[in-house]
PDB file of N, CA and C in Angstrom:
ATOM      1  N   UNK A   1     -43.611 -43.377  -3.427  1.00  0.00           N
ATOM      2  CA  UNK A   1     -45.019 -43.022  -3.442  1.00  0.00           C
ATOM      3  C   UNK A   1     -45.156 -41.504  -3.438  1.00  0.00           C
ATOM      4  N   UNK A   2     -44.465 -41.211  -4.496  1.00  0.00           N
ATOM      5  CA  UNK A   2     -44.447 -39.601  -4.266  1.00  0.00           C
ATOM      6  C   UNK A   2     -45.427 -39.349  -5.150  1.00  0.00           C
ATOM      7  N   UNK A   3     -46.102 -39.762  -6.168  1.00  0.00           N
ATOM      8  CA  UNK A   3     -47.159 -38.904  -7.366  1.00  0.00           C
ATOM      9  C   UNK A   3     -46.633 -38.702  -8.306  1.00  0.00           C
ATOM     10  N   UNK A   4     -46.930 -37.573  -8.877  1.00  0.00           N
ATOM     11  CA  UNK A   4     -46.810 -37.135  -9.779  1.00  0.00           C
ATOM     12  C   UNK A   4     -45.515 -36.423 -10.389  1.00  0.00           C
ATOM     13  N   UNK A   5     -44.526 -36.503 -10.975  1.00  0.00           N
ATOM     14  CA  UNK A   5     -42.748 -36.022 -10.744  1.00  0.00           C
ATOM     15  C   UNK A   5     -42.507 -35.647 -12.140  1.00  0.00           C
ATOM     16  N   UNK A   6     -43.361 -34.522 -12.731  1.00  0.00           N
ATOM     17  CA  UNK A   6     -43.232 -34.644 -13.935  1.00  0.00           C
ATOM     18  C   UNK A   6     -41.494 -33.811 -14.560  1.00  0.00           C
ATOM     19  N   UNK A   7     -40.956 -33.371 -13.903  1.00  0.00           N
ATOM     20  CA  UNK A   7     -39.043 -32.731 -13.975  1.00  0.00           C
ATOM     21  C   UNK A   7     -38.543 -33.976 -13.370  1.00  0.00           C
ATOM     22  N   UNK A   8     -38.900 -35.102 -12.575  1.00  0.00           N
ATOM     23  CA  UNK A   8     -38.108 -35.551 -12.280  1.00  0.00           C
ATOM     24  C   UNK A   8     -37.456 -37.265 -13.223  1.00  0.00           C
ATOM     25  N   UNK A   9     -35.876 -37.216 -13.048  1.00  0.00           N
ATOM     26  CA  UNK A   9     -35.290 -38.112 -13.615  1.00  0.00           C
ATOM     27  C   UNK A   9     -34.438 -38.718 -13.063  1.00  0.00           C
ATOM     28  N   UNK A  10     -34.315 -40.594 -13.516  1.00  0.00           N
ATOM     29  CA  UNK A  10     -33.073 -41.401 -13.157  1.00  0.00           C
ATOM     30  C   UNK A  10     -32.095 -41.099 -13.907  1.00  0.00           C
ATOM     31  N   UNK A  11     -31.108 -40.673 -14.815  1.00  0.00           N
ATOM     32  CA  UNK A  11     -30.469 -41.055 -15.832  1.00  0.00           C
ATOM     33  C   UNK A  11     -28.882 -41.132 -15.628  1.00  0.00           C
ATOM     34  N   UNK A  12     -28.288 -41.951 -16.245  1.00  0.00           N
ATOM     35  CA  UNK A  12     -26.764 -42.233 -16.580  1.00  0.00           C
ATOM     36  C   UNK A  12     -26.207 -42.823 -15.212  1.00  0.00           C
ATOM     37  N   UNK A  13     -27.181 -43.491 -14.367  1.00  0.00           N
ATOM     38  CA  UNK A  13     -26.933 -43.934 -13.181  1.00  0.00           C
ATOM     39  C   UNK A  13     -26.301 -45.543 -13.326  1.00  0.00           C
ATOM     40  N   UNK A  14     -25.576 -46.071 -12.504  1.00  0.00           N
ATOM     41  CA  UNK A  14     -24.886 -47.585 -12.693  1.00  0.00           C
ATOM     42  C   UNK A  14     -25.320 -48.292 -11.413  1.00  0.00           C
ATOM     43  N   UNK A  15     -25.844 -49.449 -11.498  1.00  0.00           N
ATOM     44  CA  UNK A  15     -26.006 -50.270  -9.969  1.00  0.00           C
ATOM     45  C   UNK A  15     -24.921 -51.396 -10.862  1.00  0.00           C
ATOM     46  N   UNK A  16     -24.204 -52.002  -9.163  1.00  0.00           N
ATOM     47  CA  UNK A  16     -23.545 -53.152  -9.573  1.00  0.00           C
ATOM     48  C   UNK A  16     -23.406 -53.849  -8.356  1.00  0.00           C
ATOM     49  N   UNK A  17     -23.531 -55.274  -8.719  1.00  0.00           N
ATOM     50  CA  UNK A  17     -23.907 -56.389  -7.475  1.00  0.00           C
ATOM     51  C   UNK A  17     -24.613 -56.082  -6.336  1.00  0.00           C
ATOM     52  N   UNK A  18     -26.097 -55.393  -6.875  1.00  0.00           N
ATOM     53  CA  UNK A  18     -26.933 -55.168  -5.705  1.00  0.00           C
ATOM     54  C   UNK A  18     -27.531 -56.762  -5.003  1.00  0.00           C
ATOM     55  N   UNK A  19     -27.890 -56.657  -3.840  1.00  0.00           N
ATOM     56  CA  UNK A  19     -28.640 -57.502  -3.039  1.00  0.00           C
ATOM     57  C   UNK A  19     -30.201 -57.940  -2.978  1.00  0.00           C
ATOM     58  N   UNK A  20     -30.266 -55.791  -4.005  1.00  0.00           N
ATOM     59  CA  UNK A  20     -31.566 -55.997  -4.365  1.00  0.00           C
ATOM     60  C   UNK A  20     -31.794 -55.577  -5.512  1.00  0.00           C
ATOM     61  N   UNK A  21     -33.367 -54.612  -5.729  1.00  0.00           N
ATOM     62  CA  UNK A  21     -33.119 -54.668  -6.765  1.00  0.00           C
ATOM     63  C   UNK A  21     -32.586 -53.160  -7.036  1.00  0.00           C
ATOM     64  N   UNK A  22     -32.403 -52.851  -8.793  1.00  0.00           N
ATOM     65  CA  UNK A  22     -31.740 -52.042  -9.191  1.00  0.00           C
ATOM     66  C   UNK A  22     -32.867 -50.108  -9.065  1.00  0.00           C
ATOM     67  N   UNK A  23     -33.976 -50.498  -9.658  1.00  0.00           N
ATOM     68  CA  UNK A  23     -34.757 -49.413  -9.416  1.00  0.00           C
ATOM     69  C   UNK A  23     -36.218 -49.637  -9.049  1.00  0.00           C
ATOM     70  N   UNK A  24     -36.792 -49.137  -8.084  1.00  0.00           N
ATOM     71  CA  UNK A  24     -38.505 -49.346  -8.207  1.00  0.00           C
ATOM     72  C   UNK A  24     -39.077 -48.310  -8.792  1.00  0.00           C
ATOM     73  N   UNK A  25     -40.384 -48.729  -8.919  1.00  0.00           N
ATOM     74  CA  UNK A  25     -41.063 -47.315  -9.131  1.00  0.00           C
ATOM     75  C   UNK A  25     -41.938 -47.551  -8.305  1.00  0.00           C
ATOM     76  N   UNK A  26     -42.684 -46.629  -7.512  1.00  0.00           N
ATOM     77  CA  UNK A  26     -43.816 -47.222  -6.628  1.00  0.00           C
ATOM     78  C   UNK A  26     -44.774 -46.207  -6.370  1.00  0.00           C
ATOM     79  N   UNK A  27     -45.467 -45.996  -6.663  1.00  0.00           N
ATOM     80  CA  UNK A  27     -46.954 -44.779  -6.852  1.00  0.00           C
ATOM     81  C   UNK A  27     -46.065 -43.338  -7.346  1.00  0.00           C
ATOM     82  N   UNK A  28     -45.324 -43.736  -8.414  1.00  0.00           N
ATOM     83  CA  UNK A  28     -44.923 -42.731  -9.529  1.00  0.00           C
ATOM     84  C   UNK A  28     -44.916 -42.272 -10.460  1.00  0.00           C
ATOM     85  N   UNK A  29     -45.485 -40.845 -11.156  1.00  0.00           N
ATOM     86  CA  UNK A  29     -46.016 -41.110 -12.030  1.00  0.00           C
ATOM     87  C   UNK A  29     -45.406 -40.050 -13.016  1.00  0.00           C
ATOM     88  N   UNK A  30     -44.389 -40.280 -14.222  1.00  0.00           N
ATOM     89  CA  UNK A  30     -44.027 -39.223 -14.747  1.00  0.00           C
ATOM     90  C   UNK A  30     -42.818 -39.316 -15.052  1.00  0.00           C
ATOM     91  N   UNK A  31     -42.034 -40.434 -14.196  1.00  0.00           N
ATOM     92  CA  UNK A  31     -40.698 -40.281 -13.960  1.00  0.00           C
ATOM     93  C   UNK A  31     -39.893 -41.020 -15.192  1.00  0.00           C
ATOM     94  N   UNK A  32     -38.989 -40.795 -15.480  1.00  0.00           N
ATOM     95  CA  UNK A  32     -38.018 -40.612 -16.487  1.00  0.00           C
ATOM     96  C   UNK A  32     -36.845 -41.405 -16.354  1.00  0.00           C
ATOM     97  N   UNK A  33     -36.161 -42.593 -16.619  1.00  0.00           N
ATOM     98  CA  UNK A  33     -35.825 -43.297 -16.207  1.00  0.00           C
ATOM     99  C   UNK A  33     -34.935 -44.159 -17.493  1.00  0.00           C
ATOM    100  N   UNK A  34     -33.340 -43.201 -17.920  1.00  0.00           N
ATOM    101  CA  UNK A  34     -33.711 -43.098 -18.743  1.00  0.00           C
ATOM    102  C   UNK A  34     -31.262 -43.833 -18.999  1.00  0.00           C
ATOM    103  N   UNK A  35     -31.115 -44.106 -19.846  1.00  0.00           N
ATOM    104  CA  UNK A  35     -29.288 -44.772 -19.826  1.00  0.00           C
ATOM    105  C   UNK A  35     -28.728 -44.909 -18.765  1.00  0.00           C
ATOM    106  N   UNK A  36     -29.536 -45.841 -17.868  1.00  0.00           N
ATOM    107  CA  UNK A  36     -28.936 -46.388 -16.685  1.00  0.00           C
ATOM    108  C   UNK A  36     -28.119 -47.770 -17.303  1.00  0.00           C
ATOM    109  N   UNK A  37     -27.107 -48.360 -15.983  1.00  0.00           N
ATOM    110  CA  UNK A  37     -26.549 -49.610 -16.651  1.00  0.00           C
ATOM    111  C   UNK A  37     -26.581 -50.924 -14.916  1.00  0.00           C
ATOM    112  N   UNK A  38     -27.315 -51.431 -15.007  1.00  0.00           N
ATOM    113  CA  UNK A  38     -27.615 -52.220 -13.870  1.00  0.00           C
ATOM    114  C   UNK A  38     -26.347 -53.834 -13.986  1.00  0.00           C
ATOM    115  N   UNK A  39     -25.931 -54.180 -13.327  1.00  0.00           N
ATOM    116  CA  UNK A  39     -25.363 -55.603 -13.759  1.00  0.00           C
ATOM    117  C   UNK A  39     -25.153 -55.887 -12.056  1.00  0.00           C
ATOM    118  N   UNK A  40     -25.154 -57.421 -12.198  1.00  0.00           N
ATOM    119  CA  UNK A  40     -25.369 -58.568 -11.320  1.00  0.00           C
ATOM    120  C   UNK A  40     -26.354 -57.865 -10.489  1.00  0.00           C
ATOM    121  N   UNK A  41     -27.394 -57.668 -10.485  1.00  0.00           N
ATOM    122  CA  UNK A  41     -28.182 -57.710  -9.251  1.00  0.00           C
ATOM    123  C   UNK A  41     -29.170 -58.556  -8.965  1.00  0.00           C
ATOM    124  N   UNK A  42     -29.883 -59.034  -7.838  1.00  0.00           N
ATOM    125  CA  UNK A  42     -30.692 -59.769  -7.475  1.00  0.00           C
ATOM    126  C   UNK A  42     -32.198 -59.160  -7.349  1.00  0.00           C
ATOM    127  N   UNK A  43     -33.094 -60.163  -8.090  1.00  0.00           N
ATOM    128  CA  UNK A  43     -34.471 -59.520  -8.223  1.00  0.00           C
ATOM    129  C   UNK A  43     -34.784 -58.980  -9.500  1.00  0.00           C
ATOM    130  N   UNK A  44     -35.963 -58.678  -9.414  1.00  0.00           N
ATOM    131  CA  UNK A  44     -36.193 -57.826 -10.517  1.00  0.00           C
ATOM    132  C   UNK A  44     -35.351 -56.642 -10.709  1.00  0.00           C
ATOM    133  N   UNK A  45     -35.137 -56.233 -12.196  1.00  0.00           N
ATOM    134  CA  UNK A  45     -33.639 -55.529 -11.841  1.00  0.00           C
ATOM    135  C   UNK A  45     -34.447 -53.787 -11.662  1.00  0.00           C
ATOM    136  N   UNK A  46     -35.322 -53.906 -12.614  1.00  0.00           N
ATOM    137  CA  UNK A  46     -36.701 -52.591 -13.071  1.00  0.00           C
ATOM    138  C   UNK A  46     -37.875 -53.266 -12.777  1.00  0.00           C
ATOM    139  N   UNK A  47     -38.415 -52.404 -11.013  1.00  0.00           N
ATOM    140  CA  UNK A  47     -39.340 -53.334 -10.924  1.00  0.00           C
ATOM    141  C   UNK A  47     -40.638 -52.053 -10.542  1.00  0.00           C
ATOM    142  N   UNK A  48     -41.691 -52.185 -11.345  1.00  0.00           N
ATOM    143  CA  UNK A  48     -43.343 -51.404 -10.993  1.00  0.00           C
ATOM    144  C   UNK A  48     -44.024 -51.962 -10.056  1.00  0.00           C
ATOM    145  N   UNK A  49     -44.091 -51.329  -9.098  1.00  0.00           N
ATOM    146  CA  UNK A  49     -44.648 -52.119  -7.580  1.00  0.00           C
ATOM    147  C   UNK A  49     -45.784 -52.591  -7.906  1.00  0.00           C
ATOM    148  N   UNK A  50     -46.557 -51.194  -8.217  1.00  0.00           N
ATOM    149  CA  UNK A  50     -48.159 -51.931  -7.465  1.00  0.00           C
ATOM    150  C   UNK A  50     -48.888 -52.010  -9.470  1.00  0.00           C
ATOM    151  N   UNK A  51     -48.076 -51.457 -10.137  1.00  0.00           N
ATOM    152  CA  UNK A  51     -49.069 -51.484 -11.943  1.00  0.00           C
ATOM    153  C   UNK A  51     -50.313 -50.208 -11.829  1.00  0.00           C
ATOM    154  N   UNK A  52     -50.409 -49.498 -10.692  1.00  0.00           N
ATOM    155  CA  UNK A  52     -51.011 -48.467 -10.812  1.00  0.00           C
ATOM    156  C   UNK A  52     -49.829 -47.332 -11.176  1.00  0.00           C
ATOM    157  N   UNK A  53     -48.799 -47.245 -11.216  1.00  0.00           N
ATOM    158  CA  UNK A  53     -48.285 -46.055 -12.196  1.00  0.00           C
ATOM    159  C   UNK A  53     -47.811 -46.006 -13.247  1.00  0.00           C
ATOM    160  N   UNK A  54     -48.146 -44.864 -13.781  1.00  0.00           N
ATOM    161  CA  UNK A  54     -48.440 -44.509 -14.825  1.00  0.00           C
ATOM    162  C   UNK A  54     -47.459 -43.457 -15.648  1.00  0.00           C
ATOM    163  N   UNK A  55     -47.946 -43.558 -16.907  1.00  0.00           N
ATOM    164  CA  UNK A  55     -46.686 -42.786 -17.625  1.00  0.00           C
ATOM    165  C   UNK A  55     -45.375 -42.329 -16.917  1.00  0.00           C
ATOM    166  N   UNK A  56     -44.682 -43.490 -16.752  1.00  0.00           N
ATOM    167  CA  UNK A  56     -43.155 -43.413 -16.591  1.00  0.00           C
ATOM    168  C   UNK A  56     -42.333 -43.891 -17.805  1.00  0.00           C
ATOM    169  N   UNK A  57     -41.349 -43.299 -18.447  1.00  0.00           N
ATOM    170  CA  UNK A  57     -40.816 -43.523 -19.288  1.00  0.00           C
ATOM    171  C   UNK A  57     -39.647 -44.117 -19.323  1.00  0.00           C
ATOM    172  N   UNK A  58     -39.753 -45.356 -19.636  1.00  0.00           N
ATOM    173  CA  UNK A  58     -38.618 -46.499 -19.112  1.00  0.00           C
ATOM    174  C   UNK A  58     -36.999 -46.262 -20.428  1.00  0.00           C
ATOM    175  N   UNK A  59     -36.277 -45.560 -21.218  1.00  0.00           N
ATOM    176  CA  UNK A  59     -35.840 -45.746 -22.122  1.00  0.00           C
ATOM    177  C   UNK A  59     -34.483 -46.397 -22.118  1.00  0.00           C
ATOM    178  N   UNK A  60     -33.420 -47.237 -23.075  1.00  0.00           N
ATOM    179  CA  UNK A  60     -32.216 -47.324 -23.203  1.00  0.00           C
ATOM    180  C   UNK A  60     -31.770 -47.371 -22.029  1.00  0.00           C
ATOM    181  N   UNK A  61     -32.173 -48.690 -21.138  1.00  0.00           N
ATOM    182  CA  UNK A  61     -31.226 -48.861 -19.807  1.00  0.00           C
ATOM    183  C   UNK A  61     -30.695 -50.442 -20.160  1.00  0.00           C
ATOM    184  N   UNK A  62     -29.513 -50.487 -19.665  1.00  0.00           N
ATOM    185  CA  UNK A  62     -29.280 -51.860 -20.088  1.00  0.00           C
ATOM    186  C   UNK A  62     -28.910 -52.869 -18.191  1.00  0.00           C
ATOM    187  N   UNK A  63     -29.545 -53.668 -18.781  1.00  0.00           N
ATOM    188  CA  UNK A  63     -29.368 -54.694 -17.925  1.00  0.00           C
ATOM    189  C   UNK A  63     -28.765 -56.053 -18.402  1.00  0.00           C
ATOM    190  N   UNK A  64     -27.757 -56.155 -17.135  1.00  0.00           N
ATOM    191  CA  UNK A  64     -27.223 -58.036 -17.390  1.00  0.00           C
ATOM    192  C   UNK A  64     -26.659 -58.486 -16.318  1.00  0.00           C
ATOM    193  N   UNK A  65     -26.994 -59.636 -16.193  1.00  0.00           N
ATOM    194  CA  UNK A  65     -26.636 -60.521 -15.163  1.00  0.00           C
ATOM    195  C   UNK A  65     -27.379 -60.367 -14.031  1.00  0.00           C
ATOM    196  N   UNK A  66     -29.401 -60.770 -14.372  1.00  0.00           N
ATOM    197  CA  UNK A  66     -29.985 -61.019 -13.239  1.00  0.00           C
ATOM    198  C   UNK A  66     -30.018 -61.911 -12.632  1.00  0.00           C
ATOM    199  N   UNK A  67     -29.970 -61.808 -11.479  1.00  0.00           N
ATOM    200  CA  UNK A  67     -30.306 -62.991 -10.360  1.00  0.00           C
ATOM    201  C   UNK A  67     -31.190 -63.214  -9.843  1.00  0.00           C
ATOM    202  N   UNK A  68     -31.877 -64.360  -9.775  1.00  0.00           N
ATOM    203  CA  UNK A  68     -32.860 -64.773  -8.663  1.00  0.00           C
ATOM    204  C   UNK A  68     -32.611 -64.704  -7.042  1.00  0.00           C
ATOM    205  N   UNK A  69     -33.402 -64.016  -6.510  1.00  0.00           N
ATOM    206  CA  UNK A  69     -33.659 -64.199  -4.884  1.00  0.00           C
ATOM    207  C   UNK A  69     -34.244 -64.184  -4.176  1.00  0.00           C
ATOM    208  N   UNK A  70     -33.704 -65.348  -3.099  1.00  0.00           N
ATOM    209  CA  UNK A  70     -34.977 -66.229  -2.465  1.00  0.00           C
ATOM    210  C   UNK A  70     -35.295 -65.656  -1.257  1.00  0.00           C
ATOM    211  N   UNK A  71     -35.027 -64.542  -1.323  1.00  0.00           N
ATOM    212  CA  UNK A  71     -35.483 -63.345   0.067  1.00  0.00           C
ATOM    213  C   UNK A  71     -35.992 -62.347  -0.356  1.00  0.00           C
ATOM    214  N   UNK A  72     -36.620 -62.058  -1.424  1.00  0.00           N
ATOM    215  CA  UNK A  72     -37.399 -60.838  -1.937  1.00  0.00           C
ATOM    216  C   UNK A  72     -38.980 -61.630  -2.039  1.00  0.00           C
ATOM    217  N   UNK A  73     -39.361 -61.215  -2.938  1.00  0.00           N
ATOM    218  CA  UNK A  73     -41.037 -61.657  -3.781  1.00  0.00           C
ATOM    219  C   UNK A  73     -40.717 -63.126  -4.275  1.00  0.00           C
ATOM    220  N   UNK A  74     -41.612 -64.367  -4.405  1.00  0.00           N
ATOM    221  CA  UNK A  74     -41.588 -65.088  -5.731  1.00  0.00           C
ATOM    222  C   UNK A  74     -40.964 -64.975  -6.689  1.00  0.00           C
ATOM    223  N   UNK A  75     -41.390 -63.821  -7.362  1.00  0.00           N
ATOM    224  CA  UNK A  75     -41.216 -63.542  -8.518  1.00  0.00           C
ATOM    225  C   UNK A  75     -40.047 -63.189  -8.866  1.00  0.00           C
ATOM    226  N   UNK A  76     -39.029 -62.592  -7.716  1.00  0.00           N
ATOM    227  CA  UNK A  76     -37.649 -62.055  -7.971  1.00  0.00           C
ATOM    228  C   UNK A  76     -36.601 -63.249  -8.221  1.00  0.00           C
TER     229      UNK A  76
END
């Protein structure tokens, strides 16, 4: 919930067999997010908390091997 991050960036970052999920975004707006490589994690792997932020630029991240879990949201 930081605002506005317009220099700031994820990139060339790796999650592997997280518990949760791989990245949030959550009242961010700007951020850059950009040849990450996520595998086996649980949940949403790229998840926008609340849909109020805005221009974040999601590009060329690859994801595989999501999992469902029954200790996060529904939806994860």
């Amino acid at each position: 919930m930081i605002g506005a991050v317009h220099k700031s960036y994820c990139k060339g970052l790796g999650t592997h067999q997280s518990f949760n999920r791989a990245f949030t975004i959550h009242g961010t707006h700007y951020l850059r997010l950009m040849n990450n490589v996520a595998f086996d994690v649980k949940g949403h792997t790229i998840f926008i908390e609340d849909a109020v932020e805005k221009k974040n630029y999601i590009y060329k991240n690859l994801v595989m091997k999501t999992k469902r879990s029954w200790s996060l949201l529904n939806t994860d």
